[in-house]
Protein backbone atom coordinates (compact mmCIF):
# COMPACT_ATOMS: atom_id res chain seq x y z
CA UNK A 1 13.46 75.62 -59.85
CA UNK A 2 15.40 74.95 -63.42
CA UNK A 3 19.00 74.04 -61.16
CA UNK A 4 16.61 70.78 -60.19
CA UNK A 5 15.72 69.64 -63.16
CA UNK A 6 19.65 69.37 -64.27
CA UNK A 7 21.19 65.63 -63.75
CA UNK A 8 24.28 66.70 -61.33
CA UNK A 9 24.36 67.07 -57.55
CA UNK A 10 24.49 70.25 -55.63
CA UNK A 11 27.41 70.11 -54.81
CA UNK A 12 28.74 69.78 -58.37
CA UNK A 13 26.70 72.53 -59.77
CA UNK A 14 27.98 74.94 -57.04
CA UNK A 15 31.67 74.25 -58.00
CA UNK A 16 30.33 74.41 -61.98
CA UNK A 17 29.05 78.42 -61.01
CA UNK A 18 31.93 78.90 -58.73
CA UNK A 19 34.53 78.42 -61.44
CA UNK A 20 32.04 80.63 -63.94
CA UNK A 21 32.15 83.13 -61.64
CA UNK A 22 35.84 82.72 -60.52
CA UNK A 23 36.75 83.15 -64.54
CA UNK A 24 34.53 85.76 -64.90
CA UNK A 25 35.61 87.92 -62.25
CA UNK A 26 39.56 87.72 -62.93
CA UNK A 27 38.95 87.98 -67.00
CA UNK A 28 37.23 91.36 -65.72
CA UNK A 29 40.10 92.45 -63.34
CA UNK A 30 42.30 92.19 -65.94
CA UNK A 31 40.94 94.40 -68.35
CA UNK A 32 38.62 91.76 -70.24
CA UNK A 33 35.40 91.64 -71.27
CA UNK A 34 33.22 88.23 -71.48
CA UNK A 35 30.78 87.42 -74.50
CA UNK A 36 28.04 84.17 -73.84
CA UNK A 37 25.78 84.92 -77.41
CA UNK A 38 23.18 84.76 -76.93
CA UNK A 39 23.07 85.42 -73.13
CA UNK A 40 24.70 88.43 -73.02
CA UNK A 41 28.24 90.49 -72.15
CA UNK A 42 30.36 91.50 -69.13
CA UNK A 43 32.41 94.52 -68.76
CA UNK A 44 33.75 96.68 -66.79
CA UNK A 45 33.56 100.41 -66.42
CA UNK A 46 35.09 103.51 -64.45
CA UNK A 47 33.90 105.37 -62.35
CA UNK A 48 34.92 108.86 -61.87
CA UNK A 49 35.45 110.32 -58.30
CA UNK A 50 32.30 112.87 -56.99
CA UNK A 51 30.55 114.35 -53.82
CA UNK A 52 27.91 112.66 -52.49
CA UNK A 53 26.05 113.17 -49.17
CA UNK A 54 25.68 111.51 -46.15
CA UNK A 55 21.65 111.45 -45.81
CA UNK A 56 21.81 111.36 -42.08
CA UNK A 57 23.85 114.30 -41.34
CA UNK A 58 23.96 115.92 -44.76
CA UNK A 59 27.74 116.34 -44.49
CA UNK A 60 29.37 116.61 -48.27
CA UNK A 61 31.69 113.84 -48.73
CA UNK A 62 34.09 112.55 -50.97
CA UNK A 63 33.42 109.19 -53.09
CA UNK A 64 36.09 107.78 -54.61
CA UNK A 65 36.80 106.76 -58.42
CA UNK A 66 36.82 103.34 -58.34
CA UNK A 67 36.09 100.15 -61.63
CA UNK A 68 32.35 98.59 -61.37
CA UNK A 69 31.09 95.72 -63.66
CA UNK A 70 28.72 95.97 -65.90
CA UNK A 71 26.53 93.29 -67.99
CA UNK A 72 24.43 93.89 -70.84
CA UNK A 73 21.99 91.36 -71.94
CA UNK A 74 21.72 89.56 -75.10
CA UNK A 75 18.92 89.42 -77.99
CA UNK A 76 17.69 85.62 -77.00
CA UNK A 77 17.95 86.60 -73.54
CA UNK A 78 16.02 89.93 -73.94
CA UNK A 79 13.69 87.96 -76.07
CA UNK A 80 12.46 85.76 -73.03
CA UNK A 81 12.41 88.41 -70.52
């Protein structure tokens, strides 16, 4: 795997993605969006409230509105894929 081939211990390449993702996540909460060019772009978007259905029962129910995150890739990244 590519994480192996990188010089730094395990346990200092978990805290390295934990603070990405810790940045990432509260830049997002508050409204933000994050660019990596190259790699690509997080945002958020809403939501709106709608019915759904249980698939067991078929009972209508309600699902709330409610902020999801979004990421959209970038060119160099959608190059390699």
């Amino acid at each position: 795997m590519q994480w192996q081939k990188m010089q730094a211990s395990q346990s200092s390449r978990k805290k390295a993605l934990d603070s990405f993702t810790d940045r990432v996540s509260a830049t997002l909460a508050s409204g933000g969006r994050v660019s990596l060019v190259g790699f690509g772009t997080f945002s958020t978007s809403e939501r709106s409230a709608r019915e759904g259905r249980n698939p067991q029962t078929g009972a209508t129910i309600q699902i709330p509105a409610k902020t999801v995150a979004k990421f959209k890739a970038g060119s160099e990244l959608n190059a390699k894929l």
